[in-house]
Each structure stands twice: as C-alpha cells, then as structure tokens.
PDB file of N, CA and C in Angstrom:
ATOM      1  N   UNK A   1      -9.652 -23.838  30.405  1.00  0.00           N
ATOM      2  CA  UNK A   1      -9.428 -23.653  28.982  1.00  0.00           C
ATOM      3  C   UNK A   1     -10.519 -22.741  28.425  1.00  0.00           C
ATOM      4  N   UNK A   2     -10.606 -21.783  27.905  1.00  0.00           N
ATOM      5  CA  UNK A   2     -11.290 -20.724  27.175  1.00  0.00           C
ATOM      6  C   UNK A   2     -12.590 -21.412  26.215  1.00  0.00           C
ATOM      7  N   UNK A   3     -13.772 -21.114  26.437  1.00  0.00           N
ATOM      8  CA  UNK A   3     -14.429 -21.856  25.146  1.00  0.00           C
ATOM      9  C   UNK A   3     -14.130 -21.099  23.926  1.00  0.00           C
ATOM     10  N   UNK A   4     -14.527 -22.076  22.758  1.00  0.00           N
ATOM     11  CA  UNK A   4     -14.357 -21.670  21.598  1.00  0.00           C
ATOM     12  C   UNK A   4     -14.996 -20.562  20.842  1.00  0.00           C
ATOM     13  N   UNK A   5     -15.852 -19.471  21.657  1.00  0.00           N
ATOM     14  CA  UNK A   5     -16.403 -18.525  21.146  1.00  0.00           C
ATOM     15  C   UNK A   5     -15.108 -17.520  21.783  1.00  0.00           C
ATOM     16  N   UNK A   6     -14.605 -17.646  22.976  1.00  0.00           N
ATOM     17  CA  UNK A   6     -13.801 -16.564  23.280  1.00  0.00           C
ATOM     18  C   UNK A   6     -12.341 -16.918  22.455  1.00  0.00           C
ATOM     19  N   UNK A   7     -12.095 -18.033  22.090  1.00  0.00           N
ATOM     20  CA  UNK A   7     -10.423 -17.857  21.071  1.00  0.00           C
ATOM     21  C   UNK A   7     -10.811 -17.327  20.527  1.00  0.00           C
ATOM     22  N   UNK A   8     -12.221 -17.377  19.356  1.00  0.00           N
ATOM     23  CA  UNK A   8     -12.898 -16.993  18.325  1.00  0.00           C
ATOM     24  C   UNK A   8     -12.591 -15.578  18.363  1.00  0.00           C
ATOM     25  N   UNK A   9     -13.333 -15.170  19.292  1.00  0.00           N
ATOM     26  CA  UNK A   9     -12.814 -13.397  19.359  1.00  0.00           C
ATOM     27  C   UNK A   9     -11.981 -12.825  19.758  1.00  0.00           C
ATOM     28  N   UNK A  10     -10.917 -13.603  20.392  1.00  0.00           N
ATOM     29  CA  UNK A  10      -9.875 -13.648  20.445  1.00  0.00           C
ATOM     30  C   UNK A  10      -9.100 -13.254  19.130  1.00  0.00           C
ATOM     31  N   UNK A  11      -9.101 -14.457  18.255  1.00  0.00           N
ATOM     32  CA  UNK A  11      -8.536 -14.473  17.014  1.00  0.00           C
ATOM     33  C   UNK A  11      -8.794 -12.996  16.461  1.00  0.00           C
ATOM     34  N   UNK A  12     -10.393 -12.794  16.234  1.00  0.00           N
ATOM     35  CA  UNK A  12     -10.186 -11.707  15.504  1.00  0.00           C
ATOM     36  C   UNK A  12      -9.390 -10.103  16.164  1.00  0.00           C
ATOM     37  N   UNK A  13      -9.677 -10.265  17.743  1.00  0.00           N
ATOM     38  CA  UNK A  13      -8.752  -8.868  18.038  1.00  0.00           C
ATOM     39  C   UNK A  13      -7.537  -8.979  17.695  1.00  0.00           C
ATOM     40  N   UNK A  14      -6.919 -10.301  17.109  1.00  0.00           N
ATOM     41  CA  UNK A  14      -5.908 -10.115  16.752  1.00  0.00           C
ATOM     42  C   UNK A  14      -5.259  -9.713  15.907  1.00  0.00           C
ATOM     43  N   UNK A  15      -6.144  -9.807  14.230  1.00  0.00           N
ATOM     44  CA  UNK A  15      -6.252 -10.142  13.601  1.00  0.00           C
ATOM     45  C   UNK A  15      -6.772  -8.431  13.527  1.00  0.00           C
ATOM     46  N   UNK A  16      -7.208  -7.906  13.792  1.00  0.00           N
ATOM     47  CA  UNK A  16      -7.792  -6.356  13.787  1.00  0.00           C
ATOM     48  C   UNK A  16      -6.272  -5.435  14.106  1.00  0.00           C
ATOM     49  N   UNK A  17      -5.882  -5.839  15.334  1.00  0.00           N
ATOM     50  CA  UNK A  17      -4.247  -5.543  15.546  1.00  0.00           C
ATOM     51  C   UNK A  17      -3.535  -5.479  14.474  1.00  0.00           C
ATOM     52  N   UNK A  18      -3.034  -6.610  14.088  1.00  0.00           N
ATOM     53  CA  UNK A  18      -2.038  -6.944  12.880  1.00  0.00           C
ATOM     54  C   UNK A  18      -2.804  -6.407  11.818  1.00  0.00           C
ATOM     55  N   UNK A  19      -3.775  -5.867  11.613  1.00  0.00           N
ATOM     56  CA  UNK A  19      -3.959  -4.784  10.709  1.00  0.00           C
ATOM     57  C   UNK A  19      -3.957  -3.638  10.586  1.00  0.00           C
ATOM     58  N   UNK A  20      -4.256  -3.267  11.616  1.00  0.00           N
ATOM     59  CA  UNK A  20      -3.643  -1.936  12.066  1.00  0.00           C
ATOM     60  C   UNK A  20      -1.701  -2.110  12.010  1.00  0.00           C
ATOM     61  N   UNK A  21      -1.011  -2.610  12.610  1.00  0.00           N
ATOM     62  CA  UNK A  21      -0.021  -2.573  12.662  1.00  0.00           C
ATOM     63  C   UNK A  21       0.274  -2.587  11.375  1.00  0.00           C
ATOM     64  N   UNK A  22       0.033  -3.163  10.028  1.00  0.00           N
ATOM     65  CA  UNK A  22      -0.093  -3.357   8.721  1.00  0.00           C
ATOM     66  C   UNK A  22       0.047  -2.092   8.077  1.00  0.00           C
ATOM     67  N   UNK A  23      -0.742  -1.048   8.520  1.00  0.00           N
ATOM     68  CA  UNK A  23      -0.874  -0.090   8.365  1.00  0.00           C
ATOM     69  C   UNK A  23      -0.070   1.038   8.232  1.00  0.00           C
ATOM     70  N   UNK A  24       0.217   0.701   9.628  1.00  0.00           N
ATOM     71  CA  UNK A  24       0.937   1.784  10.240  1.00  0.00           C
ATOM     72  C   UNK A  24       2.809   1.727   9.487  1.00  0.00           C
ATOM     73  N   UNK A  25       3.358   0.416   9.552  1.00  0.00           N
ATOM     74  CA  UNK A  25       4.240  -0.551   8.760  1.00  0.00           C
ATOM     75  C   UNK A  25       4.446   0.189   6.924  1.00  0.00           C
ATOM     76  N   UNK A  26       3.444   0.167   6.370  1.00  0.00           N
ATOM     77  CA  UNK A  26       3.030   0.985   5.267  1.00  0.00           C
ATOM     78  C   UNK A  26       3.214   1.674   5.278  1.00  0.00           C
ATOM     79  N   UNK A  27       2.653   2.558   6.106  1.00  0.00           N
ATOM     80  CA  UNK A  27       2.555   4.317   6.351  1.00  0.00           C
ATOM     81  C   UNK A  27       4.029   4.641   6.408  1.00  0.00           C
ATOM     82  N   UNK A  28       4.851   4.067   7.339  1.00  0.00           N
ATOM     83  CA  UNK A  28       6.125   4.367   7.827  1.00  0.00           C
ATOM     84  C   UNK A  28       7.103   4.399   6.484  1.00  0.00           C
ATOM     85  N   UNK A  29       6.569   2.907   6.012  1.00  0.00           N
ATOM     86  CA  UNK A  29       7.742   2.960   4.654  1.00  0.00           C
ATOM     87  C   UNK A  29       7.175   3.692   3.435  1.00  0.00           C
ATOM     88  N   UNK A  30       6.056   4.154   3.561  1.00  0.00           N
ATOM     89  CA  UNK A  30       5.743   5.421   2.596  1.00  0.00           C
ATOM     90  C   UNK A  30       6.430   7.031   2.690  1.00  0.00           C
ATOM     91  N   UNK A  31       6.437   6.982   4.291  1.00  0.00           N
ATOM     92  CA  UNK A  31       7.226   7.853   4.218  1.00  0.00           C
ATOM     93  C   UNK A  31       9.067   7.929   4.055  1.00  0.00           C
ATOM     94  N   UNK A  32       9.176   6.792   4.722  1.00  0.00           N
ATOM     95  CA  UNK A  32      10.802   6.322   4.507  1.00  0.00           C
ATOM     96  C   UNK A  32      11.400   6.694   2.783  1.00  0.00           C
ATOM     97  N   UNK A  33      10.463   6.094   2.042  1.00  0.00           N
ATOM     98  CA  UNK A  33      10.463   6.277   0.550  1.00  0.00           C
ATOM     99  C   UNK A  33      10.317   7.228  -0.366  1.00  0.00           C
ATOM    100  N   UNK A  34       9.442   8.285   0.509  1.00  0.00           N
ATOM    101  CA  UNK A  34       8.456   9.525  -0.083  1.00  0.00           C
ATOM    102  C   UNK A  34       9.722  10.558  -0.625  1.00  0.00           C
ATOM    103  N   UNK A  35      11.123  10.971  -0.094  1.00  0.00           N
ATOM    104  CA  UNK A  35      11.847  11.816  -0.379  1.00  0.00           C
ATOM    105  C   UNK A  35      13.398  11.358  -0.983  1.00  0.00           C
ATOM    106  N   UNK A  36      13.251  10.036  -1.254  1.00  0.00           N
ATOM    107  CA  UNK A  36      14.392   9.451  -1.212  1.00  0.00           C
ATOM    108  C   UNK A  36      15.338  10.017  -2.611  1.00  0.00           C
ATOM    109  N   UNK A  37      14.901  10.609  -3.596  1.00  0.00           N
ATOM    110  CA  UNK A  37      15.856  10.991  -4.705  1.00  0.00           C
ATOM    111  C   UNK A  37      16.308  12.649  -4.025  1.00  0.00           C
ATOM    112  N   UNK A  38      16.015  12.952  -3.530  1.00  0.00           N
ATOM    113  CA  UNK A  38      16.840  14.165  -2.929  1.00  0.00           C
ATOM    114  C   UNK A  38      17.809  14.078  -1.705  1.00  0.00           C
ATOM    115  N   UNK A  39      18.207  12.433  -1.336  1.00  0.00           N
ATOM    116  CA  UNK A  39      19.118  12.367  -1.019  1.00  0.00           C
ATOM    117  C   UNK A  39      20.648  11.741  -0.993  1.00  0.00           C
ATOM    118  N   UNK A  40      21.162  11.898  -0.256  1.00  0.00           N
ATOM    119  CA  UNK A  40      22.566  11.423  -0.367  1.00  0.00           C
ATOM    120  C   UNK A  40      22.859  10.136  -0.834  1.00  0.00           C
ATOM    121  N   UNK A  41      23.794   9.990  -1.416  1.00  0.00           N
ATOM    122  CA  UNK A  41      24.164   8.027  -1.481  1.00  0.00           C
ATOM    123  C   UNK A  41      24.059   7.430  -0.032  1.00  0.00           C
ATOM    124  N   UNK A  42      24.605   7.739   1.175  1.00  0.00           N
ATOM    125  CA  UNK A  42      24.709   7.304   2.448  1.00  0.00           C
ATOM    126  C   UNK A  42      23.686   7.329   2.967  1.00  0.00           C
ATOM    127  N   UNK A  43      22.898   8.647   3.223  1.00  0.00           N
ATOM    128  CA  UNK A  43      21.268   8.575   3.258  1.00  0.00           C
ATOM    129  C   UNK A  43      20.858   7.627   2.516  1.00  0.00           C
ATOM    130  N   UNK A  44      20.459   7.680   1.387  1.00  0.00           N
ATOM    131  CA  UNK A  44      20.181   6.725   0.510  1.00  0.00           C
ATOM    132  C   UNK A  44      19.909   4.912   0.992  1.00  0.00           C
ATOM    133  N   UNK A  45      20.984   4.381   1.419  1.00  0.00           N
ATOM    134  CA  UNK A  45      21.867   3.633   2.201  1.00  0.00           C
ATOM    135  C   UNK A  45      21.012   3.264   3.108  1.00  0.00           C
ATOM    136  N   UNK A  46      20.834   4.668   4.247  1.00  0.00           N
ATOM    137  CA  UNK A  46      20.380   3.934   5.270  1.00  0.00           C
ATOM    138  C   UNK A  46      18.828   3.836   5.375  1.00  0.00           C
ATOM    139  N   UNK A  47      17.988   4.845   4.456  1.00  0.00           N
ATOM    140  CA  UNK A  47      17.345   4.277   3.915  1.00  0.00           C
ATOM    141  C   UNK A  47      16.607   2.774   3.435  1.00  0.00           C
ATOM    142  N   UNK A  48      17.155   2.541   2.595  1.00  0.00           N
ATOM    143  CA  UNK A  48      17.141   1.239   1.776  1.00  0.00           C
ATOM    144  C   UNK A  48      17.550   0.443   3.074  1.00  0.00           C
ATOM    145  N   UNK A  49      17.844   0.181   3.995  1.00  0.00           N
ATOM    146  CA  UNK A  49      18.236  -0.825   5.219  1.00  0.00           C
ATOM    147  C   UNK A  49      16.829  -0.155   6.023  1.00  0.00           C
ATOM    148  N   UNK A  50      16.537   0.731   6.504  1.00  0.00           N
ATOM    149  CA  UNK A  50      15.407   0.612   7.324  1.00  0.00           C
ATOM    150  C   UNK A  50      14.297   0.227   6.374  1.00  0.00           C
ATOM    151  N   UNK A  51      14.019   0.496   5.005  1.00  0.00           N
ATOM    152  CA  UNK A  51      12.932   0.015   4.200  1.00  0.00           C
ATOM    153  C   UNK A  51      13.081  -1.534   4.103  1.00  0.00           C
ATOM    154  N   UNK A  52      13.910  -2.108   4.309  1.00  0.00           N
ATOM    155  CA  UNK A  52      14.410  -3.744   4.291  1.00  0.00           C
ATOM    156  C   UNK A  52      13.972  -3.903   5.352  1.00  0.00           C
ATOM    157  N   UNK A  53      14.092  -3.762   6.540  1.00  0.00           N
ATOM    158  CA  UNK A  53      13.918  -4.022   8.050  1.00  0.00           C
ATOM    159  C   UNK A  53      11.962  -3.896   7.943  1.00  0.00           C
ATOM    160  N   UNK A  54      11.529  -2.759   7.630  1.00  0.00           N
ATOM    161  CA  UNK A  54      10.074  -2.235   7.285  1.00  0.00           C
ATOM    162  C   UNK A  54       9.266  -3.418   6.287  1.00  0.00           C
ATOM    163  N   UNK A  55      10.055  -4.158   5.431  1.00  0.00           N
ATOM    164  CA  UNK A  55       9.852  -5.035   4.566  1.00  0.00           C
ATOM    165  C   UNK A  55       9.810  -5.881   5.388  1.00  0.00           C
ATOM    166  N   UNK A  56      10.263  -6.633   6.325  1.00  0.00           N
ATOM    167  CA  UNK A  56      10.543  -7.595   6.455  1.00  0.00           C
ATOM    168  C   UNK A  56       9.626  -8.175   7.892  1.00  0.00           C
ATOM    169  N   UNK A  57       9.403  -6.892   8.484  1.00  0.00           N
ATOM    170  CA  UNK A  57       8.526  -7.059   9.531  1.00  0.00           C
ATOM    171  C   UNK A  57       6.553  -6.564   8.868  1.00  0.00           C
ATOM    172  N   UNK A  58       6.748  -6.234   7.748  1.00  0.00           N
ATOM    173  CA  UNK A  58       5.753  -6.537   7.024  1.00  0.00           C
ATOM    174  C   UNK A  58       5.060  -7.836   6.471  1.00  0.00           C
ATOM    175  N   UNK A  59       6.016  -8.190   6.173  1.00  0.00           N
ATOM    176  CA  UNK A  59       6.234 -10.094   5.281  1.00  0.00           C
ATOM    177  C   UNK A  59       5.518 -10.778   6.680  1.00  0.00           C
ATOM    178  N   UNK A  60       6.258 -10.466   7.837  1.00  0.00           N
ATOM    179  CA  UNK A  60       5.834 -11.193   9.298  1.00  0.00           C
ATOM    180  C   UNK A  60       4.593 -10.887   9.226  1.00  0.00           C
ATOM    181  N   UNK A  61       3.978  -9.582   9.298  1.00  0.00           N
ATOM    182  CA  UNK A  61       2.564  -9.172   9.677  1.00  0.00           C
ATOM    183  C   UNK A  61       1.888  -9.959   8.998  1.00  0.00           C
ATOM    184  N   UNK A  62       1.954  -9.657   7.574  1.00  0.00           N
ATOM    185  CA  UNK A  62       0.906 -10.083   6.489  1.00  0.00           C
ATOM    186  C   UNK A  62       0.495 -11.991   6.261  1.00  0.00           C
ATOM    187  N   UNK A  63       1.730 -12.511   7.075  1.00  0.00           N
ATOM    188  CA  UNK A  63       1.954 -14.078   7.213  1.00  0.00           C
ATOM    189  C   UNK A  63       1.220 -13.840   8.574  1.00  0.00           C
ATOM    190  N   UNK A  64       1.043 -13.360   9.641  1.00  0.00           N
ATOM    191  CA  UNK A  64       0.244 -13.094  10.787  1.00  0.00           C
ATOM    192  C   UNK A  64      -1.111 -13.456  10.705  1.00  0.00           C
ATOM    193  N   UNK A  65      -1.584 -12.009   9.888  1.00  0.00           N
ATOM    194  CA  UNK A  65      -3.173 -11.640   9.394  1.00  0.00           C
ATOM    195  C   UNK A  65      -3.321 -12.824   8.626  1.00  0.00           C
ATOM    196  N   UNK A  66      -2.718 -13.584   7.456  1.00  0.00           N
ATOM    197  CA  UNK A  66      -3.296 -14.910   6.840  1.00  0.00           C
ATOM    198  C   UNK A  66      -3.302 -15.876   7.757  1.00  0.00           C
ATOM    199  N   UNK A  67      -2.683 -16.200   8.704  1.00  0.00           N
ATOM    200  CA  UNK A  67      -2.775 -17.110   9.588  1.00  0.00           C
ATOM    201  C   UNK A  67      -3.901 -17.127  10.255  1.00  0.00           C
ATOM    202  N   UNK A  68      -4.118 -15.992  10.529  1.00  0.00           N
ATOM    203  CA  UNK A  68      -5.963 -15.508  11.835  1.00  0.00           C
ATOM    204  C   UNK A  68      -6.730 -15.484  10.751  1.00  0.00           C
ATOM    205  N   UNK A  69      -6.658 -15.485   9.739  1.00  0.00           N
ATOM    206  CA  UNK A  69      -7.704 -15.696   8.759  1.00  0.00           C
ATOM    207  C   UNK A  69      -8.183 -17.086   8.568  1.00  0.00           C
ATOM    208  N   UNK A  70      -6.975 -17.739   8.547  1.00  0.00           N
ATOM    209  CA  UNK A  70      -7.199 -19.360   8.387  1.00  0.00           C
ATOM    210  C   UNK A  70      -7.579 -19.834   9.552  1.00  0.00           C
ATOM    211  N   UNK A  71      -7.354 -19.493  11.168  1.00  0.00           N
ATOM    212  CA  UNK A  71      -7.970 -20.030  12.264  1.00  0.00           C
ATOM    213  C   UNK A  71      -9.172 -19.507  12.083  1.00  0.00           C
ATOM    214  N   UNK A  72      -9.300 -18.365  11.608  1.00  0.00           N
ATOM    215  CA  UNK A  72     -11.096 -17.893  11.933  1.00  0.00           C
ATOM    216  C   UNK A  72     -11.939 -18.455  10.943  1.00  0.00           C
ATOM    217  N   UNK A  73     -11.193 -18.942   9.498  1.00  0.00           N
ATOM    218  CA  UNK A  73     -11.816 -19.924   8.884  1.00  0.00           C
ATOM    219  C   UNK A  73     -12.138 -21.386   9.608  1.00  0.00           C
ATOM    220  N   UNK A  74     -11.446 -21.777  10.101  1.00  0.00           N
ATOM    221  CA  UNK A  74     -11.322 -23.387  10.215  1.00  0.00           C
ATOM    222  C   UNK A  74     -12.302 -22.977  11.868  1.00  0.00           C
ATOM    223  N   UNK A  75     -12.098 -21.739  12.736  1.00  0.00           N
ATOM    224  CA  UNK A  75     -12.696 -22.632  13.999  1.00  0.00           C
ATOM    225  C   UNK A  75     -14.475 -22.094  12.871  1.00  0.00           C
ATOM    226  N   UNK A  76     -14.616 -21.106  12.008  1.00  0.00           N
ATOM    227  CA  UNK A  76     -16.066 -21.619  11.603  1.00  0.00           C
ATOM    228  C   UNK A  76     -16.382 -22.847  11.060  1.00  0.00           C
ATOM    229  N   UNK A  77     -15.392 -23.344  10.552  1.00  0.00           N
ATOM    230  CA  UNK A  77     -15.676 -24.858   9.806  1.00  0.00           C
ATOM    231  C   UNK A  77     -16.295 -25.791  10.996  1.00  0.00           C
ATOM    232  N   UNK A  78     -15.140 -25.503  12.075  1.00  0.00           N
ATOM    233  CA  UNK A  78     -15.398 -26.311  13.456  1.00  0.00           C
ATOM    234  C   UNK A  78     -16.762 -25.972  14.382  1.00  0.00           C
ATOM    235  N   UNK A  79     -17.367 -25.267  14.072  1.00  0.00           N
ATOM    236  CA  UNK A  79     -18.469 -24.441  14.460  1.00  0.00           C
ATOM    237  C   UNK A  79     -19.742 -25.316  13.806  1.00  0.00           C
ATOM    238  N   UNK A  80     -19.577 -25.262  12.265  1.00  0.00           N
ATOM    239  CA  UNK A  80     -20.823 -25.472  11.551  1.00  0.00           C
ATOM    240  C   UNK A  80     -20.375 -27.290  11.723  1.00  0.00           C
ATOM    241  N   UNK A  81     -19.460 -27.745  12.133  1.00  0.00           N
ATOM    242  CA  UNK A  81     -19.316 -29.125  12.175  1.00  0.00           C
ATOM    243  C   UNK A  81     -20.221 -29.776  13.005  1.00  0.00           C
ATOM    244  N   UNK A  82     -19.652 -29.421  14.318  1.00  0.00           N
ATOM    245  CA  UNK A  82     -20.622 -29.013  15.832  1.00  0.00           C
ATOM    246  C   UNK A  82     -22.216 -28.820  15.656  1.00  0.00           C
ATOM    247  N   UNK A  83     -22.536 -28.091  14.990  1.00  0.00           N
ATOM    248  CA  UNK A  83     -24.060 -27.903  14.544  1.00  0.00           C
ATOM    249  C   UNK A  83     -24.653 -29.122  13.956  1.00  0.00           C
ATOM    250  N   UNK A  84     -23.797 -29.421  12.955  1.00  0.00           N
ATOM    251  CA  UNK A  84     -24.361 -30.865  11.753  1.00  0.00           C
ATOM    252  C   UNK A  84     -23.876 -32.036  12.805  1.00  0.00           C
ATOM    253  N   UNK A  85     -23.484 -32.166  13.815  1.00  0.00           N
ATOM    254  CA  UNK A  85     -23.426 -33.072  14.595  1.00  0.00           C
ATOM    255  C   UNK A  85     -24.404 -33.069  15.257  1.00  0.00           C
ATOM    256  N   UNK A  86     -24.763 -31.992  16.228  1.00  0.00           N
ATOM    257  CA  UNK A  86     -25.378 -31.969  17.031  1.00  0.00           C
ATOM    258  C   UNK A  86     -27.236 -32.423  16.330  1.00  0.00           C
ATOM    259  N   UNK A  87     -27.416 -31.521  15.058  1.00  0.00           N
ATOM    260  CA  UNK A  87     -28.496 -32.266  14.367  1.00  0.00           C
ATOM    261  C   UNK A  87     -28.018 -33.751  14.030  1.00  0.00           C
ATOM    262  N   UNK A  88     -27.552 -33.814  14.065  1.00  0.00           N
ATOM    263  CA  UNK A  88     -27.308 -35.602  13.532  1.00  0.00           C
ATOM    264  C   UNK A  88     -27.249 -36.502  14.542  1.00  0.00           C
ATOM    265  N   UNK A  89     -27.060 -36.341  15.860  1.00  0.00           N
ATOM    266  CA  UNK A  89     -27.533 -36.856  16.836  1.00  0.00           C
ATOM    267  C   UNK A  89     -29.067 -36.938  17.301  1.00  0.00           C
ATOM    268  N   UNK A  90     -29.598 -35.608  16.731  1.00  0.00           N
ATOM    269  CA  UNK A  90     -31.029 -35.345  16.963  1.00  0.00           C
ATOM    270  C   UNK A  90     -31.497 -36.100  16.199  1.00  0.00           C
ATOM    271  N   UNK A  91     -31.233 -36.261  14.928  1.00  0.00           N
ATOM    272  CA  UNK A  91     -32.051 -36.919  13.948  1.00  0.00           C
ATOM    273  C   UNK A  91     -31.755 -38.629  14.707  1.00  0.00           C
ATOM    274  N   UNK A  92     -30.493 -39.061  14.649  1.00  0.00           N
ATOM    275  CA  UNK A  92     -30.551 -40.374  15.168  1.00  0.00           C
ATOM    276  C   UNK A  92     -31.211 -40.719  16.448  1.00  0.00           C
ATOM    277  N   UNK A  93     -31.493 -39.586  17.804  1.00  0.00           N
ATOM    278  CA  UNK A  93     -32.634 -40.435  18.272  1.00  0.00           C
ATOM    279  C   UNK A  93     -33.471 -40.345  17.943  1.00  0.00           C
ATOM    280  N   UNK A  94     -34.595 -39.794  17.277  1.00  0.00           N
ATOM    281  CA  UNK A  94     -35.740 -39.574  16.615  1.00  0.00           C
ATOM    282  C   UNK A  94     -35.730 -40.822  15.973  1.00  0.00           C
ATOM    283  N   UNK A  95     -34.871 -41.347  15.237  1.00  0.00           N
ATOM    284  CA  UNK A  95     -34.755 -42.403  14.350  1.00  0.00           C
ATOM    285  C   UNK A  95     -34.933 -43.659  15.385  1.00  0.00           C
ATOM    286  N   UNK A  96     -34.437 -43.805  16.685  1.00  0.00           N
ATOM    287  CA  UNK A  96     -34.433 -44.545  17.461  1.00  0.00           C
ATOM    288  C   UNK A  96     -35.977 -44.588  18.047  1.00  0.00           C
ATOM    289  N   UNK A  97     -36.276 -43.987  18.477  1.00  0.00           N
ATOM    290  CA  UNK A  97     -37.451 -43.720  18.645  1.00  0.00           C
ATOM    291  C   UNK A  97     -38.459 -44.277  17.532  1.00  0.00           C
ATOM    292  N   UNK A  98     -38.368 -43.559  16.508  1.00  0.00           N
ATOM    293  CA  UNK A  98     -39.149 -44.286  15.854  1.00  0.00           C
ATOM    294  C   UNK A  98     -39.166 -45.925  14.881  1.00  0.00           C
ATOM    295  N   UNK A  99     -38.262 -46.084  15.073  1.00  0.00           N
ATOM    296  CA  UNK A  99     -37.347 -47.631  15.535  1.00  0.00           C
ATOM    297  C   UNK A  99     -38.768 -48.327  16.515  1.00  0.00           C
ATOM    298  N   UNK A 100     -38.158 -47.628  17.830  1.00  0.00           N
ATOM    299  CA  UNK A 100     -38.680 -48.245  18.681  1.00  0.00           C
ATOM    300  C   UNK A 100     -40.336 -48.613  18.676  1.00  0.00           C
ATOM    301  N   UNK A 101     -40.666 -47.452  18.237  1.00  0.00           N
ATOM    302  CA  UNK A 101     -42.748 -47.729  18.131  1.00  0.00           C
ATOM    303  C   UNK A 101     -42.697 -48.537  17.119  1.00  0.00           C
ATOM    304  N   UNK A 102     -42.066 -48.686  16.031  1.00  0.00           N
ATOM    305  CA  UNK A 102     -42.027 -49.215  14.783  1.00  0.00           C
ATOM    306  C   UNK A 102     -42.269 -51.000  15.492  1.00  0.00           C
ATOM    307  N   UNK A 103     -40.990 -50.986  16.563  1.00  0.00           N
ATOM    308  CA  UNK A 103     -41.141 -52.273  16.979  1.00  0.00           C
ATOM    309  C   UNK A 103     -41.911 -52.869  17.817  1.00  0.00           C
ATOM    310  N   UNK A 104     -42.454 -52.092  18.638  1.00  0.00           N
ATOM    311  CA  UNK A 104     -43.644 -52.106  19.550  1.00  0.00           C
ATOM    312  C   UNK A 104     -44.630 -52.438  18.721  1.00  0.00           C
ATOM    313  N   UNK A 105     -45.280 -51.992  17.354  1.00  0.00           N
ATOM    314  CA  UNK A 105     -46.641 -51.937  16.292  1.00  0.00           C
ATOM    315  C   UNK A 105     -46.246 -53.005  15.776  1.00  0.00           C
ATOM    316  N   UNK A 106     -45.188 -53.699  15.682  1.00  0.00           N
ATOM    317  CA  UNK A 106     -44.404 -55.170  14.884  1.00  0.00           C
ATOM    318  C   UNK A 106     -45.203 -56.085  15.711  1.00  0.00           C
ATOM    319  N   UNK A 107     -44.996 -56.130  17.258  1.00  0.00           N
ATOM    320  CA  UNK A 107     -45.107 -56.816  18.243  1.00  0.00           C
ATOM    321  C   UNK A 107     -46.830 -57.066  18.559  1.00  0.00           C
ATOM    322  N   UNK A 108     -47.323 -56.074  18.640  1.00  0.00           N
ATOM    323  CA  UNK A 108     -48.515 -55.888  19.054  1.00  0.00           C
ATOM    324  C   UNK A 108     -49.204 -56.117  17.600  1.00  0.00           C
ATOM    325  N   UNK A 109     -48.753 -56.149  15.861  1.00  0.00           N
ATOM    326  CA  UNK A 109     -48.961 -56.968  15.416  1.00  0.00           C
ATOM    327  C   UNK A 109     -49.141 -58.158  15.301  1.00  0.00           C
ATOM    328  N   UNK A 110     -48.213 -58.862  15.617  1.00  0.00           N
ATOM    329  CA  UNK A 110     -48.481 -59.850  15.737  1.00  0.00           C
ATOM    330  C   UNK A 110     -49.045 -60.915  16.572  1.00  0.00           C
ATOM    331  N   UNK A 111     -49.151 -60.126  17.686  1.00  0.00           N
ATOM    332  CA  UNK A 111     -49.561 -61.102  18.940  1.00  0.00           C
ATOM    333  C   UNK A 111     -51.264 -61.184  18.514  1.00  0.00           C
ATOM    334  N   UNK A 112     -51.990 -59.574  18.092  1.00  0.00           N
ATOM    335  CA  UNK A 112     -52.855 -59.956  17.189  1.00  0.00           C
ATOM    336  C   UNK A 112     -53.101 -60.965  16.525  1.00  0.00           C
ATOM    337  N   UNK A 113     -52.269 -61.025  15.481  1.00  0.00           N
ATOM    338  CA  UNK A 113     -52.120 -62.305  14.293  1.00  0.00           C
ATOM    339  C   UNK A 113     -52.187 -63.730  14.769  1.00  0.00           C
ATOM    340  N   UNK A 114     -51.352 -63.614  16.248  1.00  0.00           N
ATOM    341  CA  UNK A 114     -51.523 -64.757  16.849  1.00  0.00           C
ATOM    342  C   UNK A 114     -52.756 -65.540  17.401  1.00  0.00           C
ATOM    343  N   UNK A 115     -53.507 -64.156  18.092  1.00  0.00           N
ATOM    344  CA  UNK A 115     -54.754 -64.332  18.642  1.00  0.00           C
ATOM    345  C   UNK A 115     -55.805 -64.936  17.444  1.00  0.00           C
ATOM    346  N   UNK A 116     -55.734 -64.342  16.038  1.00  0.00           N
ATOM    347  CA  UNK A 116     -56.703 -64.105  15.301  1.00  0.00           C
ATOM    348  C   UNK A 116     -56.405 -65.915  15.025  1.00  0.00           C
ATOM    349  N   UNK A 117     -54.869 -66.052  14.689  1.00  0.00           N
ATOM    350  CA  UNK A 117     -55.524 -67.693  13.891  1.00  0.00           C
ATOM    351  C   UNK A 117     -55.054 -68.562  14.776  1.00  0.00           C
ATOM    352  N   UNK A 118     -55.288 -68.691  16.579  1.00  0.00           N
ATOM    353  CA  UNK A 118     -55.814 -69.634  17.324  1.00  0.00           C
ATOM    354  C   UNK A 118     -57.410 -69.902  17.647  1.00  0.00           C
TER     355      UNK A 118
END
C-alpha cells in the first residue's frame, strides 16, 4: 500500500492534470464559440451540441479538481492529526514518567517519616 506522502503527491499530479485539461476544455470552447454569428443555422446547431458535450466534460473536470482539493485538504488534516498525536503520546509518557518519580519521592517519603517517628 503506498504511504501517505506518495497518494499525497499523487493527488496533486492529479489535480495539476485536471487543470491543465481545464484549460485546454476552455480554450477549445472559446474557440468553438469565437465565430459562431457568421454561421449557418445547421452550423450553428452543431456547434451548440459540441459546446454542450465541451460543457459537460467541463462540469466533470471542475467536480474532479474540487474533489483533489478536498483529499489534499483532508489527507493535511490527517497529517497535522498524526503530529498532535504523536506529541500527545510524547507528552503522556513524560507524564508517566513523571508520575512515576513523583511516586518513588511519595515512597521514599515516607519510609523517612516512618523512620523519623519510630
């Protein structure tokens, strides 16, 4: 299974793709559009059906690119999660630890205390 730094960049070549393709998608129906009153009703026609088709595999792209946006959001969420865990484990043995001397200085208190009022 891939670690999570390579989906990561994964995601974004994808996500670089589908923008480019975005692009290019644009470009195409800019030009599809660019001459369209100088022509025919039938031209016209077929036109307006490849600009629909151009539309529509646009709608796909742009639902694409928000999608890799939202994984590349969420695996950073999942990233900085991982971090505040990983400190939060650190902090809890430290805490254990100092737990532990805490209870050791309890102990060796008192056996003191013990000594002192026999």
């Amino acid at each position: 299974m891939p670690a999570q730094d390579e989906i990561f960049r994964n995601i974004r070549v994808v996500a670089q793709g589908l923008d480019a393709l975005r692009d290019e998608h644009e470009a195409i129906k800019n030009k599809l559009t660019g001459g369209i009153d100088l022509l025919t009703p039938d031209e016209r026609q077929l036109i307006d059906e490849k600009t629909s088709i151009v539309d529509r595999n646009l709608e796909n792209i742009l639902l694409g690119v928000e999608e890799a946006q939202v994984m590349v959001a969420l695996a950073s969420h999942f990233q900085n999660l991982e971090a505040d865990k990983q400190k939060y484990k650190a902090q809890v043995r430290r805490l254990c630890q100092e737990n532990a001397w805490i209870r050791d200085e309890l102990n060796s208190t008192q056996q003191q205390l013990r000594t002192a009022m026999q």
